[in-house]
Protein backbone atom coordinates (compact mmCIF):
# COMPACT_ATOMS: atom_id res chain seq x y z
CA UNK A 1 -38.35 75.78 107.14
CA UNK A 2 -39.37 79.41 107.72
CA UNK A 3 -42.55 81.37 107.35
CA UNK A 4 -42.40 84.59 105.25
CA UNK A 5 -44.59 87.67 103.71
CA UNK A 6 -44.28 88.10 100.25
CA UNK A 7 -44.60 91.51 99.10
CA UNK A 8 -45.67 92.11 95.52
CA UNK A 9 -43.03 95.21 93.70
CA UNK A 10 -44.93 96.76 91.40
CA UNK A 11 -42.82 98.86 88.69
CA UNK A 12 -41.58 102.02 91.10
CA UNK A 13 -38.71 104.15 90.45
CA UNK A 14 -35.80 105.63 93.10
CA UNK A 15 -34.52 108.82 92.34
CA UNK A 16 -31.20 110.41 93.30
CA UNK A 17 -31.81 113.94 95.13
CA UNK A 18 -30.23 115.87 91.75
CA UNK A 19 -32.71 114.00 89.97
CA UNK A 20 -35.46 115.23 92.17
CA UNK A 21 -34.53 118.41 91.81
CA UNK A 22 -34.64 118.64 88.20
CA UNK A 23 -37.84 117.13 88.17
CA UNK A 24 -39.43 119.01 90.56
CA UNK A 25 -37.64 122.14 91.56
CA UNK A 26 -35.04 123.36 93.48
CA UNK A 27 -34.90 122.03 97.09
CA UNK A 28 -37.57 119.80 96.79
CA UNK A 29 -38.92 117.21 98.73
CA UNK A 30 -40.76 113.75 98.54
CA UNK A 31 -43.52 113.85 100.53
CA UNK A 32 -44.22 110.53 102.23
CA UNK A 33 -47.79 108.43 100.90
CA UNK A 34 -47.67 105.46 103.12
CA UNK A 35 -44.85 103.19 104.58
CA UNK A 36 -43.15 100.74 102.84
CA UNK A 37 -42.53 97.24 104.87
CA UNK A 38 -38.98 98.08 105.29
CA UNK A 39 -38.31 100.50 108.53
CA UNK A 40 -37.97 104.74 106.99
CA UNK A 41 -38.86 103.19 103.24
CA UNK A 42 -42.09 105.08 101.49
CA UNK A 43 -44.54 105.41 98.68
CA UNK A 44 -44.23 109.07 97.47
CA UNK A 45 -46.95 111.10 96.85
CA UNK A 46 -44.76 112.42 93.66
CA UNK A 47 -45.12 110.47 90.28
CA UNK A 48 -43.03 110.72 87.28
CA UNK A 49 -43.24 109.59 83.29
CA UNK A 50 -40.61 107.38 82.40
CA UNK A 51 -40.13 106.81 78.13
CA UNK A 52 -38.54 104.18 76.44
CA UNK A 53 -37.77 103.56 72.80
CA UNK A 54 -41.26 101.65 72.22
CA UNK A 55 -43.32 103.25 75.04
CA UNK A 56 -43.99 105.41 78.18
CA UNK A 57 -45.53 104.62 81.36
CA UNK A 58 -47.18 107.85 83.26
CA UNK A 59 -47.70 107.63 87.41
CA UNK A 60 -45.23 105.93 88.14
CA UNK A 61 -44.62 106.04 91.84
CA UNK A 62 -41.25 107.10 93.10
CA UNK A 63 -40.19 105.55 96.35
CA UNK A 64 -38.55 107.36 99.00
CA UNK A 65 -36.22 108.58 100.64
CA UNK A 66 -33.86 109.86 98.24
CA UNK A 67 -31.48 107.75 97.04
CA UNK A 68 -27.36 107.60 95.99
CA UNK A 69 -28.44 106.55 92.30
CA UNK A 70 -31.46 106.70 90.13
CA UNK A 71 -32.95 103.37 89.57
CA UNK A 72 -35.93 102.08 87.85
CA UNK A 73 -37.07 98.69 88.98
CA UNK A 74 -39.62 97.13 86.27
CA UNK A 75 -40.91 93.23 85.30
CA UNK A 76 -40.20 91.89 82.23
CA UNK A 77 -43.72 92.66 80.89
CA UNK A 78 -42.64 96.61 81.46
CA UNK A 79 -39.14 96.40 79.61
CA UNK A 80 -40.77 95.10 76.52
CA UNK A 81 -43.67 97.44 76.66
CA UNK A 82 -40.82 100.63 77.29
CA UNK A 83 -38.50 99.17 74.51
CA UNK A 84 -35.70 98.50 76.67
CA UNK A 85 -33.66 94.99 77.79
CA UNK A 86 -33.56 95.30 81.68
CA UNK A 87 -31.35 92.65 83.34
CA UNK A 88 -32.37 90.66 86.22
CA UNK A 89 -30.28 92.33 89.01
CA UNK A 90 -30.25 93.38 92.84
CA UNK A 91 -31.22 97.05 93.79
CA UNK A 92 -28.25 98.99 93.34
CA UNK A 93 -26.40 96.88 91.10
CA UNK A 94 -26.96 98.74 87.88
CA UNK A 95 -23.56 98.94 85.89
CA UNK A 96 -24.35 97.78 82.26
CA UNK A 97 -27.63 98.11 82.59
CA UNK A 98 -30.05 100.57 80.03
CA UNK A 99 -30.87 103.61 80.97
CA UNK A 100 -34.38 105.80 80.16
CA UNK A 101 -35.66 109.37 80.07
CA UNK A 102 -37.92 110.29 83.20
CA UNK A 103 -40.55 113.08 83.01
CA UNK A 104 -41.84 115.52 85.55
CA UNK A 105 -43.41 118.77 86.69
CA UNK A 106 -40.46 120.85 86.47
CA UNK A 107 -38.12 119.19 84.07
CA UNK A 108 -36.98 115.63 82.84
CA UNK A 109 -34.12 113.80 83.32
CA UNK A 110 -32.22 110.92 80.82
CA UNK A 111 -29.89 108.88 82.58
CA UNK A 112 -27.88 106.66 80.70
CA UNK A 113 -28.18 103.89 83.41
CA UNK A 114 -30.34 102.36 85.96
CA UNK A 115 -33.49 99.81 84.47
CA UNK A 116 -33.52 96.63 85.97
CA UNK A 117 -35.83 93.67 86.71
CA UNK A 118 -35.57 93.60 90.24
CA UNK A 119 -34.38 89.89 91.43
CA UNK A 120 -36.53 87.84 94.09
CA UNK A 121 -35.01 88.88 97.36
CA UNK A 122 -35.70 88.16 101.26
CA UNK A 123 -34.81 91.32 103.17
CA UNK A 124 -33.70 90.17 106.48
CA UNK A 125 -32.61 91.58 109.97
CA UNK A 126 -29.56 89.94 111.34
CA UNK A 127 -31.15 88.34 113.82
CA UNK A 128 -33.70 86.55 111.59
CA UNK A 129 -30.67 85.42 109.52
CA UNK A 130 -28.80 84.23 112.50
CA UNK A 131 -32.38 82.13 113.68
CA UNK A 132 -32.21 80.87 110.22
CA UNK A 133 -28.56 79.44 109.36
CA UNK A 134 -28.69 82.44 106.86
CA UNK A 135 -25.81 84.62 105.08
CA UNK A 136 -26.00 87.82 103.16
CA UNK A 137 -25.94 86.75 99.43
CA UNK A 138 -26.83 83.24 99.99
CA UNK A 139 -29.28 81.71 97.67
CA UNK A 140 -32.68 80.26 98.86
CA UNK A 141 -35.66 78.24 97.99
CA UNK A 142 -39.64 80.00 98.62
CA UNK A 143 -42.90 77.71 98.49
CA UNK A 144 -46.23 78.55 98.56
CA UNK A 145 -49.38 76.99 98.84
CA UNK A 146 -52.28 77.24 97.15
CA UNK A 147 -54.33 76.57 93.51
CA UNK A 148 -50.88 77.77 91.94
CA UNK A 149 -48.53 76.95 94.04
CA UNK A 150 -44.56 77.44 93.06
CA UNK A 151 -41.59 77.34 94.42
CA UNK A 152 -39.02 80.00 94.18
CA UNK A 153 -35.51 79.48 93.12
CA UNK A 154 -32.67 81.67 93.44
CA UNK A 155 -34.22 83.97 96.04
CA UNK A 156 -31.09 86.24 97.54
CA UNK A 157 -30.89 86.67 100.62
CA UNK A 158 -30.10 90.57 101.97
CA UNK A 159 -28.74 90.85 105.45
CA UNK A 160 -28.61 94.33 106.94
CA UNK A 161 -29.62 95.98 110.59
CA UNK A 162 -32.00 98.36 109.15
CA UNK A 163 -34.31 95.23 107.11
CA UNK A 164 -37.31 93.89 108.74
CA UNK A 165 -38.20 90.22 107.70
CA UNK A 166 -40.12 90.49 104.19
CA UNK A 167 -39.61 88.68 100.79
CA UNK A 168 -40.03 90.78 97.64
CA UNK A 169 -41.05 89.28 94.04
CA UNK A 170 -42.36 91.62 90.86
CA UNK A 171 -45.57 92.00 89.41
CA UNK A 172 -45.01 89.16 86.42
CA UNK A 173 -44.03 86.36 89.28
CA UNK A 174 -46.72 87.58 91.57
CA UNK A 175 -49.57 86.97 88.45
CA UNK A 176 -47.94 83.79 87.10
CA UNK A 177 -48.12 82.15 90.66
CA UNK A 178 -51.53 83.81 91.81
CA UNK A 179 -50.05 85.30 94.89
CA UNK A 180 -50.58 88.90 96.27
CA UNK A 181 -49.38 91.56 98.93
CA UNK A 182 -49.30 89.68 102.43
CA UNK A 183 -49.36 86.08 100.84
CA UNK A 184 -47.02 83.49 102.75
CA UNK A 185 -44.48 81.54 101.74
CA UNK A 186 -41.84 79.20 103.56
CA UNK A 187 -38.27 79.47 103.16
CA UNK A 188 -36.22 76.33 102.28
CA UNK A 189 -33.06 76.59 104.06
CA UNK A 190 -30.40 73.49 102.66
């Protein structure tokens, strides 16, 4: 058993760097907000509108840096709200999945792909993985304590050099369980 941060996701959106551009000029940049828990990962200052068939949500934040695709990572609470049935999936796996209309200063943008409920994942450096008997894609258990204490099934785990130890969940989980930012959890290893 392993001690971990959770990190609440609220909804965010990453943006490919043609998709920046049309939203907010030519050559433009994200400027960084604050870091993110994951090493060169940010909070943009930059927002954007994003409009589904039943509804829009302004400010929402855009994550940097730039990324290879355009992805919109939302709870379940959002996609009804927006109109839109966003599968439970890992960042960057977004074949098949809806796509939505994203507004900003300069321009908007509809892609045709890229909504998703992101799905409860442990970002992990190597090392952590090798301390904990740990592969990339294997599927974990989280508990926490507390007046609504869960425990987490199917919690992926991500193995990569640049990840620093950190377990993400969405906004919906984080309010059904009563857990926020910087809450603790232990990882059940089988």
């Amino acid at each position: 058993m392993y001690d971990i941060t959770i990190g609440v996701s609220a909804r965010h959106i990453h943006l490919a760097p043609e998709h920046i551009e049309t939203l907010f000029g030519a050559g433009y940049e994200l400027k960084p907000l604050k870091p993110l828990s994951q090493p060169g990962q940010f909070a943009a200052e930059e927002t954007v509108a994003v409009v589904g068939p039943k509804g829009r949500f302004d400010k929402v934040r855009i994550l940097g840096p730039a990324r290879g695709k355009t992805q919109l990572e939302i709870s379940r609470t959002d996609a009804f709200a927006l109109g839109v049935d966003a599968p439970v999936r890992l960042s960057g796996s977004i074949e098949g999945t809806p796509g939505i209309r994203i507004v900003g200063p300069s321009g908007e943008v509809e892609v045709e792909k890229g909504v998703i409920v992101a799905a409860r994942h442990i970002h992990l450096h190597p090392d952590d993985a090798a301390r904990m008997g740990v592969k990339d894609g294997q599927v974990v258990s989280v508990r926490t304590e507390g007046e609504r204490g869960v425990t987490f099934a199917n919690v992926v785990c991500r193995v990569n050099e640049q990840f620093a130890l950190d377990m993400h969940i969405d906004t919906d989980e984080a309010n059904a369980a009563g857990i926020k930012n910087g809450d603790k959890g232990t990882i059940l290893v089988e």
